[in-house]
Protein backbone atom coordinates (compact mmCIF):
# COMPACT_ATOMS: atom_id res chain seq x y z
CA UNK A 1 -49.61 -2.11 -1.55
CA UNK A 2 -48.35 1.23 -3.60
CA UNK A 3 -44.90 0.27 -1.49
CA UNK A 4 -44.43 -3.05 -2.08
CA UNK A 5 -44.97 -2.95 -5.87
CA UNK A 6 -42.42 -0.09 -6.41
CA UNK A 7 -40.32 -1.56 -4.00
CA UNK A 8 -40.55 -4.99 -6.32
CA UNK A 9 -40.49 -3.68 -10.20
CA UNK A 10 -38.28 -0.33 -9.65
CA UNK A 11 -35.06 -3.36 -9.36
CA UNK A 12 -36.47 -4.88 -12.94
CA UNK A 13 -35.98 -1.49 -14.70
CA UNK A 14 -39.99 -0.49 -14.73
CA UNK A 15 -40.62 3.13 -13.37
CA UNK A 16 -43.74 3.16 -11.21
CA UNK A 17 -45.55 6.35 -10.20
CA UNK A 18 -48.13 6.22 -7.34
CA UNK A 19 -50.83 8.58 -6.23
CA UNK A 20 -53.35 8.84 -3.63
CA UNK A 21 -56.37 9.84 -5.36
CA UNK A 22 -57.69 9.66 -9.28
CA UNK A 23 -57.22 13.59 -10.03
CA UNK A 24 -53.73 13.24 -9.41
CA UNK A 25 -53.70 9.73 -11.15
CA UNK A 26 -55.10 11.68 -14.38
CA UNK A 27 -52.17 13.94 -14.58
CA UNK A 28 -49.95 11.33 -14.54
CA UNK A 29 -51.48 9.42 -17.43
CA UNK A 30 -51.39 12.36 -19.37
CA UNK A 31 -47.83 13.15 -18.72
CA UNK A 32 -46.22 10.02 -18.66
CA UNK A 33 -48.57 7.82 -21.31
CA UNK A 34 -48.02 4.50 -19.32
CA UNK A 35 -47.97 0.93 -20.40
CA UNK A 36 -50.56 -0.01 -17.59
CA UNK A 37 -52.90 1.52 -15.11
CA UNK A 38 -53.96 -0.05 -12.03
CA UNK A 39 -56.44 1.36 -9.91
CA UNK A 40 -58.09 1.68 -6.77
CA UNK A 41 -62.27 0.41 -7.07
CA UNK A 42 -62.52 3.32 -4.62
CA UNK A 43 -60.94 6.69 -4.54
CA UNK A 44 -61.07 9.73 -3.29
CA UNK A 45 -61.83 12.66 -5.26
CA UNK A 46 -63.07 10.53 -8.41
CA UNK A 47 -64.39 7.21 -8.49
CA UNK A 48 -62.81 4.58 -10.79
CA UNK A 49 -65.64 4.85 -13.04
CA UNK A 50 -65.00 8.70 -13.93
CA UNK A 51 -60.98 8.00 -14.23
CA UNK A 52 -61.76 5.12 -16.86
CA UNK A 53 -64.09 8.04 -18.77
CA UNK A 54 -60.71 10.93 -18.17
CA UNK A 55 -58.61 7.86 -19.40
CA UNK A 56 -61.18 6.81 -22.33
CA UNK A 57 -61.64 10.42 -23.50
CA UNK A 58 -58.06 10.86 -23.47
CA UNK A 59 -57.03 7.90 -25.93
CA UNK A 60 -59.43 9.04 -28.27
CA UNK A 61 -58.73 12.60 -28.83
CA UNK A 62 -55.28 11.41 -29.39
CA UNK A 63 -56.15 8.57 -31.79
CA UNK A 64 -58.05 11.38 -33.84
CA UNK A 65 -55.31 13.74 -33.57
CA UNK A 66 -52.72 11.07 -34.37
CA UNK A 67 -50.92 11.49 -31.12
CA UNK A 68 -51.46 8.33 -29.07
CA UNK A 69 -48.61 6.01 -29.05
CA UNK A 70 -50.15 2.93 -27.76
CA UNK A 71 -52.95 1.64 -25.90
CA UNK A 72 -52.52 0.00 -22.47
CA UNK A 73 -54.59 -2.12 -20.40
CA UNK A 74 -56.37 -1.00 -17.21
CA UNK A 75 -56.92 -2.96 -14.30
CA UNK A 76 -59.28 -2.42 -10.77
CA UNK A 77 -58.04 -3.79 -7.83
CA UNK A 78 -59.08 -3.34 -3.98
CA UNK A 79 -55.52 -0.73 -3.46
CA UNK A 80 -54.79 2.46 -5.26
CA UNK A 81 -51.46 2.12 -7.48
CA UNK A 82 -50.25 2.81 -10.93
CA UNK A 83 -47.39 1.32 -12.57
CA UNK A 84 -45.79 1.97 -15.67
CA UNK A 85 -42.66 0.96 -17.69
C-alpha cells in the first residue's frame, strides 16, 4: 500500500514519507509537521492509540508555545503509511 501511494502522489508534487512502525512514524511528524497522517490500526512497536496521544501531546505543547503551524487530520486505515505535502 506504502508503494502504491508514493508511487501515485510523488508525480502531483506531494512528498510522502513512509515508515514501518509508529516510533519511527513519531519522528517524522515532529520533523516534518505534515498536512496528513495516515496510519496503520496495528503497528508494531506502538499501537495507533499511543501515536494519536505522541501526536495529540505534540500539537498542544506547540499551540501553548506558539509554535504549531497548522493542524492536520489523522486517519486509521488497515496499512501503515503516512503522507504529507
Amino acid at each position: 500500500m506504502c508503494f502504491f501511494l508514493k508511487k501515485a502522489l510523488t508525480p502531483e508534487g506531494y512528498d510522502v514519507f513512509t515508515v514501518l512502525d509508529g516510533v519511527d512514524g513519531l519522528k517524522i511528524v515532529n520533523e516534518k509537521e505534515p498536512d496528513i497522517v495516515l496510519l496503520d490500526l496495528k503497528m508494531p512497536k506502538m499501537d495507533r492509540i499511543e501515536v494519536l496521544q505522541h501526536i495529540s501531546n505534540l500539537m498542544e505543547f506547540r499551540k501553548n508555545h506558539h509554535e504549531q503551524k497548522n493542524q492536520f487530520p489523522m486517519v486509521c486505515h488497515e496499512k501503515l503509511y503516512y503522507r504529507w505535502r
